[in-house]
C-alpha atoms as a PDB file:
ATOM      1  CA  UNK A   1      57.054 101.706  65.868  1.00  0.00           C
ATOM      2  CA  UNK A   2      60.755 102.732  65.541  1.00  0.00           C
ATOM      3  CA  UNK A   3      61.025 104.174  68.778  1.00  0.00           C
ATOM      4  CA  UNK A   4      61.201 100.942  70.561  1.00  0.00           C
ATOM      5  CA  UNK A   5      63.364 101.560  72.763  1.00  0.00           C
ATOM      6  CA  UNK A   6      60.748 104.347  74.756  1.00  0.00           C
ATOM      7  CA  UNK A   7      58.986 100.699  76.043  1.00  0.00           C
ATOM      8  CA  UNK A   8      62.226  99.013  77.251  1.00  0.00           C
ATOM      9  CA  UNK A   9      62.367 101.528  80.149  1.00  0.00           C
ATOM     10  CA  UNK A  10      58.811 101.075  81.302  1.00  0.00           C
ATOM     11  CA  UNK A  11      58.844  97.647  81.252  1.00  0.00           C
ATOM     12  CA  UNK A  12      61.422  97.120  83.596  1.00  0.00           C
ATOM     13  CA  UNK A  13      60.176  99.496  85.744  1.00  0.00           C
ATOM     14  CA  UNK A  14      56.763  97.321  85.591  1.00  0.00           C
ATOM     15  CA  UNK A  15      58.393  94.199  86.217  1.00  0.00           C
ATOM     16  CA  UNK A  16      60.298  95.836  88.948  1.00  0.00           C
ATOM     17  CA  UNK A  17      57.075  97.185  90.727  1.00  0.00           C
ATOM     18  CA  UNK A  18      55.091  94.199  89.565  1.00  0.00           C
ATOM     19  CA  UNK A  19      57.713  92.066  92.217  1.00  0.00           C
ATOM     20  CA  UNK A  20      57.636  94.299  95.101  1.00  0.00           C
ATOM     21  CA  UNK A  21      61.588  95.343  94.587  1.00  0.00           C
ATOM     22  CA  UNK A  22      62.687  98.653  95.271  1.00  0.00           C
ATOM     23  CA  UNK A  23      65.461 100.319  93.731  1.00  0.00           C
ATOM     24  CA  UNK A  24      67.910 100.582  96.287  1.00  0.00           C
ATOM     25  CA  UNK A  25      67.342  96.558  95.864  1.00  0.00           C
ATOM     26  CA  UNK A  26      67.476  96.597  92.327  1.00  0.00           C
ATOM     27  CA  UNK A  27      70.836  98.553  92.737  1.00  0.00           C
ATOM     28  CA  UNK A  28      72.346  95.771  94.858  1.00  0.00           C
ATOM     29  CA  UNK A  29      71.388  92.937  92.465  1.00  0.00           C
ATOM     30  CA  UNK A  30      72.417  94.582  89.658  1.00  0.00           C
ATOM     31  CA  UNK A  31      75.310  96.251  90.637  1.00  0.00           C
ATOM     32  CA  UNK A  32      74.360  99.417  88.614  1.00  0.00           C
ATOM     33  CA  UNK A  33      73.750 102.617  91.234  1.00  0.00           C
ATOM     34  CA  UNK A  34      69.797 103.822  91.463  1.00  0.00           C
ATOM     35  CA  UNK A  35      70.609 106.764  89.312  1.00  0.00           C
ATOM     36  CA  UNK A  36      71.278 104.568  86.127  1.00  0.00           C
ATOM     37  CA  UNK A  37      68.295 102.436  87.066  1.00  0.00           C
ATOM     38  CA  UNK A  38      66.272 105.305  87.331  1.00  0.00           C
ATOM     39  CA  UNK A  39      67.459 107.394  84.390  1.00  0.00           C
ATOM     40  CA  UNK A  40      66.848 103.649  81.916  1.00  0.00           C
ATOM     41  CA  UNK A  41      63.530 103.420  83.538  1.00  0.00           C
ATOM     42  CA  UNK A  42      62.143 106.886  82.735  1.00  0.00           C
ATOM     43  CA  UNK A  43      63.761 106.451  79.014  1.00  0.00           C
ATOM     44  CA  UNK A  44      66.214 109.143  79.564  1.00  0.00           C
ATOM     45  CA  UNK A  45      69.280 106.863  78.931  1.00  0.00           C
ATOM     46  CA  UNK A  46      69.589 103.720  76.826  1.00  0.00           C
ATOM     47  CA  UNK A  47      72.143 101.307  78.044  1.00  0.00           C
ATOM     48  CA  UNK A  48      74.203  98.997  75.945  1.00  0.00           C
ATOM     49  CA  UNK A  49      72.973  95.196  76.216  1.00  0.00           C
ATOM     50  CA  UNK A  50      75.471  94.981  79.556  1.00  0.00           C
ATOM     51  CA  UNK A  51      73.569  96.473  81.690  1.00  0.00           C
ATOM     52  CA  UNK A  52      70.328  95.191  80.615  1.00  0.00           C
ATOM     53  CA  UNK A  53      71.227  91.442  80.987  1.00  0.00           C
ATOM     54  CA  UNK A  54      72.347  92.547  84.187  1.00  0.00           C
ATOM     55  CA  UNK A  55      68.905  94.366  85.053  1.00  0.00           C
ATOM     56  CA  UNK A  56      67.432  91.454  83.702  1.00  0.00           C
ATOM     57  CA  UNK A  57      69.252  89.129  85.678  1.00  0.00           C
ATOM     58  CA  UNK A  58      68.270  91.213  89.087  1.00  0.00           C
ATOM     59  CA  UNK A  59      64.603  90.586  87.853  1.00  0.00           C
ATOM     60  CA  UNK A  60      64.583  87.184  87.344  1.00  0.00           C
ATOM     61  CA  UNK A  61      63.276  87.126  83.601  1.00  0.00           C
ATOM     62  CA  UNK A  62      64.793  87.240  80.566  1.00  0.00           C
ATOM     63  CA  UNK A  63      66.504  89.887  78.407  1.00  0.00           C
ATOM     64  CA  UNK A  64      63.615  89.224  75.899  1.00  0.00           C
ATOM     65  CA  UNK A  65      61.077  90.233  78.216  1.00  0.00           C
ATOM     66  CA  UNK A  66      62.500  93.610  77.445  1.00  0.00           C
ATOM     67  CA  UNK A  67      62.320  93.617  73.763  1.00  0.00           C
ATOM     68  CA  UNK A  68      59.157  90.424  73.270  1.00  0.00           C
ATOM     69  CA  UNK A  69      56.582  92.269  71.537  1.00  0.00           C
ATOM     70  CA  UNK A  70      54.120  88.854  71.766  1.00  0.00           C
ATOM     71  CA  UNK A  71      54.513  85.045  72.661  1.00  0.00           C
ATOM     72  CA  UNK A  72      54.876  83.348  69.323  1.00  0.00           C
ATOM     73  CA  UNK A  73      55.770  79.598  70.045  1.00  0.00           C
ATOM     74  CA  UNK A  74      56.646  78.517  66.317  1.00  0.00           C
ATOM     75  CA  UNK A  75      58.740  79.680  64.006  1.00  0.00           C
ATOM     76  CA  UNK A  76      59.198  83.768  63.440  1.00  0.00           C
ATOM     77  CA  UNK A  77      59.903  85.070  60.219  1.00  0.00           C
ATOM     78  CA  UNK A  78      61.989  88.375  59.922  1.00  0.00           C
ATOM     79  CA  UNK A  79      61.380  90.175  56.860  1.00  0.00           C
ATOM     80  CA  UNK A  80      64.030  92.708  55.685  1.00  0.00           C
ATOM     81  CA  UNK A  81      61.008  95.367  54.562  1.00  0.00           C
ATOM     82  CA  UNK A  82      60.165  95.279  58.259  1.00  0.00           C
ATOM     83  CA  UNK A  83      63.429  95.567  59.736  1.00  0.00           C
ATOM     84  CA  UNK A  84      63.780  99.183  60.960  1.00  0.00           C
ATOM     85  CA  UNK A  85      59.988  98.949  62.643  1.00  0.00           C
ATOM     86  CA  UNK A  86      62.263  96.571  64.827  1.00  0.00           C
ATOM     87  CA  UNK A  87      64.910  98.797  65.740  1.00  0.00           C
ATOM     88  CA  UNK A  88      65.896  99.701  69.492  1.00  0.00           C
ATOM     89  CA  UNK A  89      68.785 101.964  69.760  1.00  0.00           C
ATOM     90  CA  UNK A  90      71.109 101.625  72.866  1.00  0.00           C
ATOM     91  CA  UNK A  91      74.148 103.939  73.664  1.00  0.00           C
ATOM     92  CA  UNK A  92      77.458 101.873  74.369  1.00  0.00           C
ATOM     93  CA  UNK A  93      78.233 102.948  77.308  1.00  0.00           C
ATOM     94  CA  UNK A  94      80.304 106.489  75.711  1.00  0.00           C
ATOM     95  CA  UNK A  95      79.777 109.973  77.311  1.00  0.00           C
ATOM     96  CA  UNK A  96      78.406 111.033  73.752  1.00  0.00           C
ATOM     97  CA  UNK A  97      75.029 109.096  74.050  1.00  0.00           C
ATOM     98  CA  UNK A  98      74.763 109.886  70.442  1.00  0.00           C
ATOM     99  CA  UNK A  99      77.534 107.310  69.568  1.00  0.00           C
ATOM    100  CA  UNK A 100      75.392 104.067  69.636  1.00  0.00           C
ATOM    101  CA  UNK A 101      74.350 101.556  68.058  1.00  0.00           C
ATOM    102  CA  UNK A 102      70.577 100.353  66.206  1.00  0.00           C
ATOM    103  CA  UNK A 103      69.897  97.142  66.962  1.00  0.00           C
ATOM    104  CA  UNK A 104      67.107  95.670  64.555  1.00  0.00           C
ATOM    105  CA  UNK A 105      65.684  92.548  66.672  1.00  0.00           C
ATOM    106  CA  UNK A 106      65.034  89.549  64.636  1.00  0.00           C
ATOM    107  CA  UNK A 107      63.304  87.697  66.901  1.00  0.00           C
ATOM    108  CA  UNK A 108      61.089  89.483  69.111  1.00  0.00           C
ATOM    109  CA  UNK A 109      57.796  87.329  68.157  1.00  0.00           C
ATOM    110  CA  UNK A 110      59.497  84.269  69.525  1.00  0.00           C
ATOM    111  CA  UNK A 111      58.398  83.690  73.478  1.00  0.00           C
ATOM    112  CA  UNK A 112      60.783  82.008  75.507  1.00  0.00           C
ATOM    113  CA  UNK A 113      63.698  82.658  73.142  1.00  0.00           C
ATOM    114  CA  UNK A 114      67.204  81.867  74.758  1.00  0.00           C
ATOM    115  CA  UNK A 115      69.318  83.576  71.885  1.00  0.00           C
ATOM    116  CA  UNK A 116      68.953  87.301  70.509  1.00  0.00           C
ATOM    117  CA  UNK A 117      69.783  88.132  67.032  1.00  0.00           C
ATOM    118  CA  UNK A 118      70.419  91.261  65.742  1.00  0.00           C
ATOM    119  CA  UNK A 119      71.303  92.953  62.771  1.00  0.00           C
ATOM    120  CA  UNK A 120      73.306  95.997  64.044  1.00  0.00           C
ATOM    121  CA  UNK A 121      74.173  99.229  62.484  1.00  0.00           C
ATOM    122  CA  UNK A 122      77.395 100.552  64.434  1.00  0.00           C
ATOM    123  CA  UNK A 123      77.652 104.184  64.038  1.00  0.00           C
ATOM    124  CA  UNK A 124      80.881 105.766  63.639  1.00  0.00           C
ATOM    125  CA  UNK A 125      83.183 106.582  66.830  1.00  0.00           C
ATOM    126  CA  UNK A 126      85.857 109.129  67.161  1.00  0.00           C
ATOM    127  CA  UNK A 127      86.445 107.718  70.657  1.00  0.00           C
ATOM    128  CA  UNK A 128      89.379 106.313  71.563  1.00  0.00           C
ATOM    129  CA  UNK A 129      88.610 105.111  75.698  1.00  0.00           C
ATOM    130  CA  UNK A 130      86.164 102.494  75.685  1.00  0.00           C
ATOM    131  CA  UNK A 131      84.010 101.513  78.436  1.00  0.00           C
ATOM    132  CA  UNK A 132      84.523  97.473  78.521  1.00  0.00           C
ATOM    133  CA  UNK A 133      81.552  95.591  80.177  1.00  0.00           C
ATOM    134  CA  UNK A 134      80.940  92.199  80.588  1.00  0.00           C
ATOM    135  CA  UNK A 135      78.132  89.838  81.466  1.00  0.00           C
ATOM    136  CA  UNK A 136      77.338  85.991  81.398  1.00  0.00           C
ATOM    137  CA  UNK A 137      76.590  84.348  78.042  1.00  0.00           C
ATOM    138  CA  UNK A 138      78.679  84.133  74.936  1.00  0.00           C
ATOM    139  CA  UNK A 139      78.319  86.188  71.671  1.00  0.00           C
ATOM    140  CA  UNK A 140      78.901  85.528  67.629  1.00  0.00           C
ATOM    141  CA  UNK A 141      78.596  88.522  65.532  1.00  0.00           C
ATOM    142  CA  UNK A 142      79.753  88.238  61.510  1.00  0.00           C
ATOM    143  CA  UNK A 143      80.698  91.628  59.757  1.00  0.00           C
ATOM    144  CA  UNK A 144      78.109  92.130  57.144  1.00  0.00           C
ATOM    145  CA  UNK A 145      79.351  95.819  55.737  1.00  0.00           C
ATOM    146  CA  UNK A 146      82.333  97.962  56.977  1.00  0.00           C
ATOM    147  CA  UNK A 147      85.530  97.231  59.487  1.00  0.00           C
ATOM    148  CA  UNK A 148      84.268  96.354  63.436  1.00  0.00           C
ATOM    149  CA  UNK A 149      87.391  96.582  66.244  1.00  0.00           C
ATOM    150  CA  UNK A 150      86.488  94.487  68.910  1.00  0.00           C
ATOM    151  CA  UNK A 151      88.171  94.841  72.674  1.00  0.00           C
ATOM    152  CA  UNK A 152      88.557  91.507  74.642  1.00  0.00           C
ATOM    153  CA  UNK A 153      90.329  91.240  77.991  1.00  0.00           C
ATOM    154  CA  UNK A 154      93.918  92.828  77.010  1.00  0.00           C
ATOM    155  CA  UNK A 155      93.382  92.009  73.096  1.00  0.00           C
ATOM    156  CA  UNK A 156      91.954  93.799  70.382  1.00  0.00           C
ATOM    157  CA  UNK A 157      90.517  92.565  67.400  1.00  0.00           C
ATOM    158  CA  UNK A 158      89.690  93.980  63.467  1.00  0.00           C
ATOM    159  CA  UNK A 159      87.568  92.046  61.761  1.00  0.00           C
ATOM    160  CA  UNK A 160      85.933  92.928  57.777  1.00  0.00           C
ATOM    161  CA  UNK A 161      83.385  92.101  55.700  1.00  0.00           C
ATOM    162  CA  UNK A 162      82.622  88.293  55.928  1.00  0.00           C
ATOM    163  CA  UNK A 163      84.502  88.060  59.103  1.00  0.00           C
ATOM    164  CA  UNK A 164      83.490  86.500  62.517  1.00  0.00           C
ATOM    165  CA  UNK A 165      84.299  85.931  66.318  1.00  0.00           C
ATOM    166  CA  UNK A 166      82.600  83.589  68.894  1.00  0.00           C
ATOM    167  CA  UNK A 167      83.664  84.498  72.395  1.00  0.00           C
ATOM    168  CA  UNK A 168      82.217  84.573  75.824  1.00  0.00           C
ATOM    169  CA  UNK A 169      80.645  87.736  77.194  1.00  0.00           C
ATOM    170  CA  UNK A 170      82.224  86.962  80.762  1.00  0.00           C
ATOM    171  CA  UNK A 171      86.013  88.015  79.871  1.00  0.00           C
ATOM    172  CA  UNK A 172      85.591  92.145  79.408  1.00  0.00           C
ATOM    173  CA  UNK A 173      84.621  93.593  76.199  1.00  0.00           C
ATOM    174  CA  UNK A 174      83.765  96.444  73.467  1.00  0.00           C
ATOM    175  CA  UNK A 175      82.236  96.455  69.963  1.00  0.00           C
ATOM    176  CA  UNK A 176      82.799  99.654  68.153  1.00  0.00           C
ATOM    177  CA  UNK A 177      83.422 100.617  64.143  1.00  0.00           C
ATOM    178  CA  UNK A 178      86.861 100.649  63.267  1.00  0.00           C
ATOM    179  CA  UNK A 179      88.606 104.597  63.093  1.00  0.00           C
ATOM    180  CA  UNK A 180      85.393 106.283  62.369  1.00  0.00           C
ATOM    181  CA  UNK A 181      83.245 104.358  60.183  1.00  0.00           C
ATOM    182  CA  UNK A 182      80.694 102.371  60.138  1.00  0.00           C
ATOM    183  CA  UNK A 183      79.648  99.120  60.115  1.00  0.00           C
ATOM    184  CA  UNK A 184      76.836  96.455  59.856  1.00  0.00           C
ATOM    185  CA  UNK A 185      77.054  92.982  61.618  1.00  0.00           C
ATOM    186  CA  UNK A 186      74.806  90.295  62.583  1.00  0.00           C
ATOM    187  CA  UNK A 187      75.044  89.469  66.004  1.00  0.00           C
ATOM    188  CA  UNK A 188      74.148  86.755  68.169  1.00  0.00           C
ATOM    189  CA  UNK A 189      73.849  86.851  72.063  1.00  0.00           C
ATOM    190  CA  UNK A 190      73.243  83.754  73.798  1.00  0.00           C
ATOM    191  CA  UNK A 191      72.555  84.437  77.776  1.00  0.00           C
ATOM    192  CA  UNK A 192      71.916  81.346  80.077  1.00  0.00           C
ATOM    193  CA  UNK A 193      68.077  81.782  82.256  1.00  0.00           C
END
């Protein structure tokens, strides 16, 4: 079940068919060209949450529509034993789409869900241009291993072990590992339906 991220792909492109919109429509609502739409779609590229909120946004659903695996109203336990049978991997937005991150959902049991938690392994990055993106909602993410740099608007941010930010998605923004390494962080993504 690790390879998650093979159903994101076809489930957009079922909710897209399911409602009758075509891509060139999907490309206009989105603001993502039919190329990137059609390359997520078939699996062959992964994007970083970003573009999904914003697919998900041209839909009319929500980004855990995406990731649900079934509608659990109560509560939804997230064991760490079962973590990596939860874990989608997305590229952020690099050339190299083998600089990504795993994100291990913690909460894809839970219908109607207006948060997504993660735990999320960032791999290490030699890159030094990132690709800022930013989308409605507002994030918290809390360093669990390792050193994260984070890019907001015109500031950057290091943050270690036991460290957090809170900030909102809208202002543009990029979560990467610090020179090289790697890091683990819990991460919270709130996006208004």
């Amino acid at each position: 079940m690790s390879n998650n991220h093979s159903v994101v792909g076809s489930k957009i492109k079922g909710i897209r068919e399911s409602k009758d919109i075509s891509l060139q429509e999907m490309a206009e609502r989105s603001g993502l060209s039919e190329q990137q739409i059609t390359s997520i779609e078939n699996d062959q590229h992964l994007p970083s949450l970003g573009p999904l909120i914003k697919i998900a946004r041209a839909l009319g659903v929500r980004l855990g529509t995406f990731l649900d695996d079934n509608d659990e109203l109560g509560p939804v336990i997230s064991r760490a034993k079962d973590r990596e049978d939860n874990s989608i991997s997305f590229s952020n937005g690099s050339a190299d789409a083998r600089k990504h991150m795993v994100y291990h959902s913690l909460a894809r049991q839970k219908a109607g869900r207006h948060m997504e938690p993660f735990i999320i392994d960032v791999q290490p990055s030699e890159e030094k241009e990132f690709k800022l993106s930013a989308h409605e909602g507002e994030e918290f993410i809390y360093v669990l291993e390792g050193e994260l740099e984070i890019a907001y608007g015109k500031e950057t941010y290091t943050l270690g072990a036991g460290d957090s930010i809170y900030y909102d998605s809208i202002v543009m923004h990029h979560v990467h590992g610090l020179e090289g390494k790697p890091a683990r962080i819990l991460a919270l993504v709130y996006i208004p339906f």
